[in-house]
PDB file of N, CA and C in Angstrom:
ATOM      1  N   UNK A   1     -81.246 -63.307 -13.150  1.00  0.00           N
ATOM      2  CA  UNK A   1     -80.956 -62.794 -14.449  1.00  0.00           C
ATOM      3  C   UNK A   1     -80.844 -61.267 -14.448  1.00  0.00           C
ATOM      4  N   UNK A   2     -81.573 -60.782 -14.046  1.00  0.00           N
ATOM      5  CA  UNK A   2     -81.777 -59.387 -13.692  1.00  0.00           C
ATOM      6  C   UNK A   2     -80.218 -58.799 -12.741  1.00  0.00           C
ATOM      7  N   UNK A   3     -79.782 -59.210 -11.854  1.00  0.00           N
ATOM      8  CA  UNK A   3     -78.674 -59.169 -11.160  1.00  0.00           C
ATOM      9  C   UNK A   3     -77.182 -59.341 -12.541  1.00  0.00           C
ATOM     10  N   UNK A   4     -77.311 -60.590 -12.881  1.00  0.00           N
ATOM     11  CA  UNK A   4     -76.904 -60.440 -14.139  1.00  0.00           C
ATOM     12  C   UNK A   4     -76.106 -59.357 -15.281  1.00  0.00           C
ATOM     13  N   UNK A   5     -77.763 -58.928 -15.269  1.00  0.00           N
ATOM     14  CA  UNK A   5     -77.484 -57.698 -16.178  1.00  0.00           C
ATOM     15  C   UNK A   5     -77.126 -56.429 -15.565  1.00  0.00           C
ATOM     16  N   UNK A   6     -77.286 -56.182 -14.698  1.00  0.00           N
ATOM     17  CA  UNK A   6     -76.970 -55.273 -14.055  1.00  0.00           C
ATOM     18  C   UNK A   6     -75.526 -54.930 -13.611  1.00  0.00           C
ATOM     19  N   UNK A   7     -74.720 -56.163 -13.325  1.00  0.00           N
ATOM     20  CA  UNK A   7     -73.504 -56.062 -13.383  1.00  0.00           C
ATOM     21  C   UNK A   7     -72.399 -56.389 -14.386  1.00  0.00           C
ATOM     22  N   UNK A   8     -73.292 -56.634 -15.493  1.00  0.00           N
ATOM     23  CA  UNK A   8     -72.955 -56.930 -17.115  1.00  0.00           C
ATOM     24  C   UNK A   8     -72.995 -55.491 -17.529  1.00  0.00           C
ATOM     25  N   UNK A   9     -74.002 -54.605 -16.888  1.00  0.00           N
ATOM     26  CA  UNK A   9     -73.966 -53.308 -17.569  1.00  0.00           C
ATOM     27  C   UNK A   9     -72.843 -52.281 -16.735  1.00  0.00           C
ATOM     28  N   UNK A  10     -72.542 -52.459 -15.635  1.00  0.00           N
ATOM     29  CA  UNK A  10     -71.967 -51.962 -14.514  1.00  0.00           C
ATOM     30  C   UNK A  10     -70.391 -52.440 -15.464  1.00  0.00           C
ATOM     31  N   UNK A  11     -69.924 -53.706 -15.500  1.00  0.00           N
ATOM     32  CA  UNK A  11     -68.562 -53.320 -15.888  1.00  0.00           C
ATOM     33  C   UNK A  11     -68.293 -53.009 -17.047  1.00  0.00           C
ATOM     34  N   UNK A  12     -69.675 -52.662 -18.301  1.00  0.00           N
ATOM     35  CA  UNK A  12     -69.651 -52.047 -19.606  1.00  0.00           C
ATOM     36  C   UNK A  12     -69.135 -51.003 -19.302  1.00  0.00           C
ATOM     37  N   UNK A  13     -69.984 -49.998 -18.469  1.00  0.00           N
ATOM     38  CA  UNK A  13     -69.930 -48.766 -17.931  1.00  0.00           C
ATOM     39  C   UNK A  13     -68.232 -48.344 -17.345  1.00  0.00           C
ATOM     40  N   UNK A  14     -68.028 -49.209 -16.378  1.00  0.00           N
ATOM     41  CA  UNK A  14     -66.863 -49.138 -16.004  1.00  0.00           C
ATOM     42  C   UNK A  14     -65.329 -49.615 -17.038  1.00  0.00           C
ATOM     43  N   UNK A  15     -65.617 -50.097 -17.695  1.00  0.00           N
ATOM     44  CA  UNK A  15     -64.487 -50.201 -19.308  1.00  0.00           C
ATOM     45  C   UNK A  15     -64.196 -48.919 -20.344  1.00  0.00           C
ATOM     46  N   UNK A  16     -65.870 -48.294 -20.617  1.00  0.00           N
ATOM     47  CA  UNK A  16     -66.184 -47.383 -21.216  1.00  0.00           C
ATOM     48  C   UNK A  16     -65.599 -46.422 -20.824  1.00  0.00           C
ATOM     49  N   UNK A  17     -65.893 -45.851 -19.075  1.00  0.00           N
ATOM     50  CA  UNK A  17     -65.650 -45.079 -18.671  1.00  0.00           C
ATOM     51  C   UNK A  17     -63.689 -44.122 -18.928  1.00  0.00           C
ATOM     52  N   UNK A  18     -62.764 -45.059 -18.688  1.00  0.00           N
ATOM     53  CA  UNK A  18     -61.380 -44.122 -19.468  1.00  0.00           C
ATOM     54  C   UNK A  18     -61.581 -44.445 -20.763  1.00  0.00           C
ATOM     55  N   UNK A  19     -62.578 -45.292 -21.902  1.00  0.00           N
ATOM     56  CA  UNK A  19     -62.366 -44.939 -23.517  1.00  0.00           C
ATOM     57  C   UNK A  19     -62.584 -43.537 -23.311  1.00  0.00           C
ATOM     58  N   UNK A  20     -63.386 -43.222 -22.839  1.00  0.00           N
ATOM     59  CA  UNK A  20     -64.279 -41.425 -23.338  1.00  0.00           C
ATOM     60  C   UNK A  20     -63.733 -40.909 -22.584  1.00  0.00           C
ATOM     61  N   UNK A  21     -63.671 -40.661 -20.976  1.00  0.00           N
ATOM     62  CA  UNK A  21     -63.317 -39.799 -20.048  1.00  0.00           C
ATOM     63  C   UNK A  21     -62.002 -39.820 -19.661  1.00  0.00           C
ATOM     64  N   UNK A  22     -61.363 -40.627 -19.138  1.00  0.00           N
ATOM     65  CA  UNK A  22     -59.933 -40.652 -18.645  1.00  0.00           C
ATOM     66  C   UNK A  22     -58.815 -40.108 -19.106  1.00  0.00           C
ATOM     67  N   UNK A  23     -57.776 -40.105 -18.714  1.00  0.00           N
ATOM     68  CA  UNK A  23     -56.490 -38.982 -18.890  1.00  0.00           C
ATOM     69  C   UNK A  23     -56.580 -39.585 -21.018  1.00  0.00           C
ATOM     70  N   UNK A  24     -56.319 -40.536 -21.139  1.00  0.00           N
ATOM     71  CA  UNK A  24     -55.659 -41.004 -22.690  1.00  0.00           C
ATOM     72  C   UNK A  24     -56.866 -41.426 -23.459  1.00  0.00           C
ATOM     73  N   UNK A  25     -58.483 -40.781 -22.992  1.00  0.00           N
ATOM     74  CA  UNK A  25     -58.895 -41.357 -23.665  1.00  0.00           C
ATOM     75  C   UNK A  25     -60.023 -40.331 -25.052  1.00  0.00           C
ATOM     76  N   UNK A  26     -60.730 -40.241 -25.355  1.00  0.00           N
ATOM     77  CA  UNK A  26     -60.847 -39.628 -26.826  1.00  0.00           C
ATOM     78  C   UNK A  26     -61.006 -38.240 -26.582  1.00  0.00           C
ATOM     79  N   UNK A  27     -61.798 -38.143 -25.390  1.00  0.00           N
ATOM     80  CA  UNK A  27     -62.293 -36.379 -25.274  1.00  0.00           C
ATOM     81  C   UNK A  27     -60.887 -35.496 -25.230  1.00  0.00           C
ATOM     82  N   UNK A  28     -59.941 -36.183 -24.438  1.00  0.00           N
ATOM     83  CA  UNK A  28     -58.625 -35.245 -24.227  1.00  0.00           C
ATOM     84  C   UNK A  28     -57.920 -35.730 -25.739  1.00  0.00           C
ATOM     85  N   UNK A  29     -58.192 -36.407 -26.253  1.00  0.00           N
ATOM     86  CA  UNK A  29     -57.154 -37.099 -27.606  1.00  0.00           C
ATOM     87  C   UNK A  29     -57.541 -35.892 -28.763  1.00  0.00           C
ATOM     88  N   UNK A  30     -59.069 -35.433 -28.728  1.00  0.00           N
ATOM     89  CA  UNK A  30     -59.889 -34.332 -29.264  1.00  0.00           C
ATOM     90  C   UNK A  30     -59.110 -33.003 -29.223  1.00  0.00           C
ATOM     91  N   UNK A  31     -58.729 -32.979 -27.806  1.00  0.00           N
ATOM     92  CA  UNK A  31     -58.288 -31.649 -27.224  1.00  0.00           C
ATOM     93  C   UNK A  31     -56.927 -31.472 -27.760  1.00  0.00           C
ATOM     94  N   UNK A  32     -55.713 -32.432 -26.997  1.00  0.00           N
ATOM     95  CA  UNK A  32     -54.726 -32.726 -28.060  1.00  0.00           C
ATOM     96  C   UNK A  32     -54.595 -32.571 -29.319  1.00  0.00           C
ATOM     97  N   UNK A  33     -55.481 -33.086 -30.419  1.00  0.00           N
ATOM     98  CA  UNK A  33     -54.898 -32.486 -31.859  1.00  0.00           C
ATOM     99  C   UNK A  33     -55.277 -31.177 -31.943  1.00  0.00           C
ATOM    100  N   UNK A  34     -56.808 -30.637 -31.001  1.00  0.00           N
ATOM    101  CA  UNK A  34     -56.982 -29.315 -31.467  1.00  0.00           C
ATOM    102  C   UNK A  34     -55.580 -28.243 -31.386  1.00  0.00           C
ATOM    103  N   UNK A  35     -55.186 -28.875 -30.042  1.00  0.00           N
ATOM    104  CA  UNK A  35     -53.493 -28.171 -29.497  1.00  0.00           C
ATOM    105  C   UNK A  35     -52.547 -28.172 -30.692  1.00  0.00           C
ATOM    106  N   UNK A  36     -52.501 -29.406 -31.323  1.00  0.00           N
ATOM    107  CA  UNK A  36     -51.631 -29.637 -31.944  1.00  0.00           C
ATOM    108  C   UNK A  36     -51.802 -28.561 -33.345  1.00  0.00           C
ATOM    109  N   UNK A  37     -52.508 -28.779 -33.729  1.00  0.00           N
ATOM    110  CA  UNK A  37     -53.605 -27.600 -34.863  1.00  0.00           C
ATOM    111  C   UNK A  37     -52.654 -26.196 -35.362  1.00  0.00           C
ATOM    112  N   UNK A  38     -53.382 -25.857 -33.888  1.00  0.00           N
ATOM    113  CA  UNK A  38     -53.064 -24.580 -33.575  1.00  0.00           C
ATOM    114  C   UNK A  38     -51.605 -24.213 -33.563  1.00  0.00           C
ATOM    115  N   UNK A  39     -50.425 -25.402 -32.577  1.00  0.00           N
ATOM    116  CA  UNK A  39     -49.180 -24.476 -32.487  1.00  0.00           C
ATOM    117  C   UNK A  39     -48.738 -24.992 -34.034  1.00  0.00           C
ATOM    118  N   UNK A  40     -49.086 -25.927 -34.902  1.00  0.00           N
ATOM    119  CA  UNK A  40     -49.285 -25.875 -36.290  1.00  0.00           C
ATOM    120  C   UNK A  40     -48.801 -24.481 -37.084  1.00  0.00           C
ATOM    121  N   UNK A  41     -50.041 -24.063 -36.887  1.00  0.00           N
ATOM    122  CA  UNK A  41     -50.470 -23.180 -37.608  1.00  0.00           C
ATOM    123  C   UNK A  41     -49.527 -21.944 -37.088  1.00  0.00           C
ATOM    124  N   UNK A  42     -49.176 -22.041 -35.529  1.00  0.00           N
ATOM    125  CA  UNK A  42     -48.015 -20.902 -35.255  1.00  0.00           C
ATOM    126  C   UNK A  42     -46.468 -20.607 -35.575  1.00  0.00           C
ATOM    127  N   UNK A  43     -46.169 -22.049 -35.576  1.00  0.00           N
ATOM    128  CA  UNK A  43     -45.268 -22.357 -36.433  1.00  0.00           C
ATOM    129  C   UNK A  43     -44.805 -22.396 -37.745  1.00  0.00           C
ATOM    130  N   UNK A  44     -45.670 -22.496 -38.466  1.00  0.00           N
ATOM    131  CA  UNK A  44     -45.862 -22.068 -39.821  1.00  0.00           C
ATOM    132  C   UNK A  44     -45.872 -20.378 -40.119  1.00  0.00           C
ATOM    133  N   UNK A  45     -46.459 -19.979 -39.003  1.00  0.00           N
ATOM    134  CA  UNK A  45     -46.240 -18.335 -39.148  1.00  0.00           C
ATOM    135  C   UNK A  45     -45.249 -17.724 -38.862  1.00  0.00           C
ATOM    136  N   UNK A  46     -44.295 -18.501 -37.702  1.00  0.00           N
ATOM    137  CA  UNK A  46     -43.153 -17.709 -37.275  1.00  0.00           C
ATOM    138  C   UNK A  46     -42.378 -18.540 -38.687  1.00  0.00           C
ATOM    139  N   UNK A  47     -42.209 -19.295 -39.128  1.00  0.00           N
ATOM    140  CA  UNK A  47     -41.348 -20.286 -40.324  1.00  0.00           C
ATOM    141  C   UNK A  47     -41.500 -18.871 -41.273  1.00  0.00           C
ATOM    142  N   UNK A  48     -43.177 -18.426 -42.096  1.00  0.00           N
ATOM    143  CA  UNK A  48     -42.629 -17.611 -42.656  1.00  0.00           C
ATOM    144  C   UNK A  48     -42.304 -16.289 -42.431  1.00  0.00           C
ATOM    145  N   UNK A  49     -42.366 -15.859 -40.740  1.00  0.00           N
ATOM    146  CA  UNK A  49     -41.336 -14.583 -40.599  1.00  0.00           C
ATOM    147  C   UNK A  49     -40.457 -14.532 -40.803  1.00  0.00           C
ATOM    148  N   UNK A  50     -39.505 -15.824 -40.229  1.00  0.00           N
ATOM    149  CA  UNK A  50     -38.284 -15.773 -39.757  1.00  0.00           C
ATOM    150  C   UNK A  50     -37.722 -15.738 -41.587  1.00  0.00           C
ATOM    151  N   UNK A  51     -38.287 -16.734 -42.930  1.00  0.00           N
ATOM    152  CA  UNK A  51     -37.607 -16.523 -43.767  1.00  0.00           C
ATOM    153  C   UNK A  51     -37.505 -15.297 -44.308  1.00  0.00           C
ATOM    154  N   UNK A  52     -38.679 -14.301 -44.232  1.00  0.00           N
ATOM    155  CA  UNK A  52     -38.694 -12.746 -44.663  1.00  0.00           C
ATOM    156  C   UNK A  52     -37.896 -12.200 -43.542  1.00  0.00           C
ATOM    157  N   UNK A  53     -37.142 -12.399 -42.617  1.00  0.00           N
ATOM    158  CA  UNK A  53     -36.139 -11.276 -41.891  1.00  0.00           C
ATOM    159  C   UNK A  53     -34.730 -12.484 -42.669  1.00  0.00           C
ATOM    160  N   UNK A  54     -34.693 -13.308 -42.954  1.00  0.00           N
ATOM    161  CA  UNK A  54     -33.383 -14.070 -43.316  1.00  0.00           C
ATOM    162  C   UNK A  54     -33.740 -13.839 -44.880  1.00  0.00           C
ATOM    163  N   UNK A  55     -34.304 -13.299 -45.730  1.00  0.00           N
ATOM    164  CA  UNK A  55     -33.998 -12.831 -46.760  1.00  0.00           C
ATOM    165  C   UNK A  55     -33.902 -10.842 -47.112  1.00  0.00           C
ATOM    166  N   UNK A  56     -34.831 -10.410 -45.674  1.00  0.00           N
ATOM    167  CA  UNK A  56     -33.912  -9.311 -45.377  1.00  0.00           C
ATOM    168  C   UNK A  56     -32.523  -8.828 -45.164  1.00  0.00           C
ATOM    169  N   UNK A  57     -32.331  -9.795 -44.360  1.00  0.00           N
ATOM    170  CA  UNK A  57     -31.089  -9.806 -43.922  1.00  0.00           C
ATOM    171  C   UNK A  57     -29.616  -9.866 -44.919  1.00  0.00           C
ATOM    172  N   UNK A  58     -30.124 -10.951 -45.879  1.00  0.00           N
ATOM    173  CA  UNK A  58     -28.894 -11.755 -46.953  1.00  0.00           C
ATOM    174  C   UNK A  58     -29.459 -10.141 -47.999  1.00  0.00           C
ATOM    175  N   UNK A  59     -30.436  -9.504 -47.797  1.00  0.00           N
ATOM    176  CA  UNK A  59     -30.779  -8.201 -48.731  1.00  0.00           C
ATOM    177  C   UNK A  59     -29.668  -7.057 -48.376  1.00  0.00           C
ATOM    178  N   UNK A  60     -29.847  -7.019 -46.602  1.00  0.00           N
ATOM    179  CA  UNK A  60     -28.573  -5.974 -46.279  1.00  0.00           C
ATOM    180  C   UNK A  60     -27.640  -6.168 -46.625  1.00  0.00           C
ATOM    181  N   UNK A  61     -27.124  -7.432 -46.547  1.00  0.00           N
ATOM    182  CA  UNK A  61     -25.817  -7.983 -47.013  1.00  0.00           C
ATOM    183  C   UNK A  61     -25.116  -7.619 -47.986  1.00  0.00           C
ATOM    184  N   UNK A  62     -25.965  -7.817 -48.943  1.00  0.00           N
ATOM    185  CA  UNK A  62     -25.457  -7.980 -50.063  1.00  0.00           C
ATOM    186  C   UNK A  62     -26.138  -6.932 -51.215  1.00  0.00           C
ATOM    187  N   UNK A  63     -27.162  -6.041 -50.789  1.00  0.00           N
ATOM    188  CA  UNK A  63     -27.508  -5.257 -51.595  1.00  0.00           C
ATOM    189  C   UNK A  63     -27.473  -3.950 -50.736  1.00  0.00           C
ATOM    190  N   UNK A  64     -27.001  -3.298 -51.629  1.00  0.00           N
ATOM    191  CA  UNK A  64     -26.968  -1.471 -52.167  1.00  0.00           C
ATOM    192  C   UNK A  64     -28.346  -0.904 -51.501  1.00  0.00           C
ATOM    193  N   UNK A  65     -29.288  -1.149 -52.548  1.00  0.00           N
ATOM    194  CA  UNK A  65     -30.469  -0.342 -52.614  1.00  0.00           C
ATOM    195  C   UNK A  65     -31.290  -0.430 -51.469  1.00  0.00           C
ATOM    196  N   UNK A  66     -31.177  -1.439 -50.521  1.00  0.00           N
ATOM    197  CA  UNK A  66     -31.648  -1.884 -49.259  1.00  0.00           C
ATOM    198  C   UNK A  66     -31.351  -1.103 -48.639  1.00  0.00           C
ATOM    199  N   UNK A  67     -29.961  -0.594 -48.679  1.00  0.00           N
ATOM    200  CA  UNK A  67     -29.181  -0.354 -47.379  1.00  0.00           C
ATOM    201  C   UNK A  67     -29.760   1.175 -47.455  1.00  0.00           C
ATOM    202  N   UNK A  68     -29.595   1.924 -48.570  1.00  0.00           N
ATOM    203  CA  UNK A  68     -30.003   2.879 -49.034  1.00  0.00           C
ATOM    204  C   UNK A  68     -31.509   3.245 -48.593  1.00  0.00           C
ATOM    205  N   UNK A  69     -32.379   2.153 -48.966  1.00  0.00           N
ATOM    206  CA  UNK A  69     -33.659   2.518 -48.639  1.00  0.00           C
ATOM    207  C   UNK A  69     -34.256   2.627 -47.174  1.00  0.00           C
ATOM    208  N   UNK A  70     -33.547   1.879 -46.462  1.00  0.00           N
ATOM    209  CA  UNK A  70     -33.416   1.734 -45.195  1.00  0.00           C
ATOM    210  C   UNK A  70     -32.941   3.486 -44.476  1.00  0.00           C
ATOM    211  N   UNK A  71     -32.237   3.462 -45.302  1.00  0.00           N
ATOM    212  CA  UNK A  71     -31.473   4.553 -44.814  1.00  0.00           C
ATOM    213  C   UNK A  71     -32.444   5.947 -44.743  1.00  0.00           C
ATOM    214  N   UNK A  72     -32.739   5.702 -46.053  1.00  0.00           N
ATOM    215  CA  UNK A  72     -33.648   6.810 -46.264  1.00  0.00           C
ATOM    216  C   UNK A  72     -35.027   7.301 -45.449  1.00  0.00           C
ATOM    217  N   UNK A  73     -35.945   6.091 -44.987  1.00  0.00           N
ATOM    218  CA  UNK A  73     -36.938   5.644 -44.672  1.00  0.00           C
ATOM    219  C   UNK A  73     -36.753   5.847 -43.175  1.00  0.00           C
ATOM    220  N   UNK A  74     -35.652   5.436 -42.795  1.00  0.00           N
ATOM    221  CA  UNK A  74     -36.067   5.386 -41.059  1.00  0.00           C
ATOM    222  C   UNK A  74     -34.853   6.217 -40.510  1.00  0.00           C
ATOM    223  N   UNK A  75     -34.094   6.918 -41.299  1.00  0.00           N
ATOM    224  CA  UNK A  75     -32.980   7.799 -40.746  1.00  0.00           C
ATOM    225  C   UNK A  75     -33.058   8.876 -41.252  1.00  0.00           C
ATOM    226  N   UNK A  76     -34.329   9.090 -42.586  1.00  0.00           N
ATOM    227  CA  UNK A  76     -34.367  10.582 -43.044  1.00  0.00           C
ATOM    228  C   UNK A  76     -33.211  10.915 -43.546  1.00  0.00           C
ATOM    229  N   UNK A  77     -32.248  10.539 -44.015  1.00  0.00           N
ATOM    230  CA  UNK A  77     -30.706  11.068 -44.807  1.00  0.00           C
ATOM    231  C   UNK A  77     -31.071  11.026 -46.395  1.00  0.00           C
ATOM    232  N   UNK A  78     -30.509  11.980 -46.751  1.00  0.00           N
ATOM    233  CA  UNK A  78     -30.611  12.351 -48.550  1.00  0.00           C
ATOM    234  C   UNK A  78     -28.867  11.856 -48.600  1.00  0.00           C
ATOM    235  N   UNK A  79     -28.926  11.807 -50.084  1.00  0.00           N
ATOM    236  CA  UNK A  79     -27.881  11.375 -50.824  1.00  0.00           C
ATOM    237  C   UNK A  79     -27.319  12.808 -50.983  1.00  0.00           C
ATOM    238  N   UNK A  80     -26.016  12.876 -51.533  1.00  0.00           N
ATOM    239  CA  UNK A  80     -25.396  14.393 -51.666  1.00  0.00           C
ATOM    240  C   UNK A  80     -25.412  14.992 -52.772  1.00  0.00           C
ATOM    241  N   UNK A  81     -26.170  16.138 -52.731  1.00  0.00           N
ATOM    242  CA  UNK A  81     -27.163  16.745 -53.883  1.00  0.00           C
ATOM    243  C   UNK A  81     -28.022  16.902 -54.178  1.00  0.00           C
ATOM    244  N   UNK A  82     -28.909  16.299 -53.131  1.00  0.00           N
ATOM    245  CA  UNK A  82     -30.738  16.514 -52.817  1.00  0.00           C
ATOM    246  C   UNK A  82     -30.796  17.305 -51.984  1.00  0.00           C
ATOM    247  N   UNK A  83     -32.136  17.302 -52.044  1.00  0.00           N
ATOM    248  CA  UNK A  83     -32.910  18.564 -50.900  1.00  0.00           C
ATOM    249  C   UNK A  83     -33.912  17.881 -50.613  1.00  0.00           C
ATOM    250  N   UNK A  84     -33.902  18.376 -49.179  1.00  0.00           N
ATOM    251  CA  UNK A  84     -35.148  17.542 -48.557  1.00  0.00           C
ATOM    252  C   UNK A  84     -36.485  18.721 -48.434  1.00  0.00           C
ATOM    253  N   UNK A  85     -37.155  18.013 -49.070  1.00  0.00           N
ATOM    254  CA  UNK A  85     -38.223  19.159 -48.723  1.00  0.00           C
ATOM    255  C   UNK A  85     -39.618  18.634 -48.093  1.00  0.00           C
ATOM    256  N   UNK A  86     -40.192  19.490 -46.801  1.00  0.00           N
ATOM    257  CA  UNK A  86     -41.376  18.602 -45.938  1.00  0.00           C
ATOM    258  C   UNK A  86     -42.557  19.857 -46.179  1.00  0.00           C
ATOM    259  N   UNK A  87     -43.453  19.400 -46.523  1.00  0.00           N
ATOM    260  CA  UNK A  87     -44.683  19.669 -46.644  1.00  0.00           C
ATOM    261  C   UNK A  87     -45.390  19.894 -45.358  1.00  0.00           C
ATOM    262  N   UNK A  88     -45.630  21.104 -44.747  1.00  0.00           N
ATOM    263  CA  UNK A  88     -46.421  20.334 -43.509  1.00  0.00           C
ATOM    264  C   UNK A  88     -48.369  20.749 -43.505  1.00  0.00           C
ATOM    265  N   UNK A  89     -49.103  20.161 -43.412  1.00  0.00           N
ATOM    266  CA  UNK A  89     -50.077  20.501 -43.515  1.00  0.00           C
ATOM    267  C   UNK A  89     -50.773  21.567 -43.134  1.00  0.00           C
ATOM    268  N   UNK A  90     -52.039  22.507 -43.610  1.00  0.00           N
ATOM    269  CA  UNK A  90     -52.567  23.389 -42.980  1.00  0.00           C
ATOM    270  C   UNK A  90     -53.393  23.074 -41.785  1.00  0.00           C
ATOM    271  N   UNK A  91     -53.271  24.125 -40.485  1.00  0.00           N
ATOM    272  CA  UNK A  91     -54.066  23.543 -39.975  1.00  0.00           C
ATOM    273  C   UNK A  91     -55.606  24.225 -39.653  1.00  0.00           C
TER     274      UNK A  91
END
């Protein structure tokens, strides 16, 4: 009886063993959604970059004041009839 159980517990053990441990079984299934989670969540972030540069973009397009502000901001150009005037700090 004892013999029995022992190899009653032996192929428990050995059944058990890929539920929990093996390539498909819960610990990696764990790991997997955590994966999944995450590029989730990265995807969702590049989703809402990409729509703020594609509503930038349809902004250059099609608007004035963009192009203008753009202009102003990262090319330093005045409109004709301003003056640019720079402050520079004391030191």
């Amino acid at each position: 009886m004892r013999l029995l159980s022992l190899v009653l517990l032996a192929l428990t053990v050995a059944t058990q063993y890929p539920l929990w441990w093996g390539k498909g079984g819960w610990l990696s299934l764990r790991d997997l959604q955590a994966q999944v989670q995450t590029e989730t969540e990265q995807n969702e972030a590049l989703v809402a970059r990409n729509n703020a540069l594609q509503a930038e973009v349809q902004d250059l397009k099609t608007g004035i004041s963009a192009i203008e502000e753009r202009a102003r901001g990262e090319l330093n150009m005045i409109r004709e009839g301003e003056y640019f005037v720079q402050i520079l700090p004391r030191p």
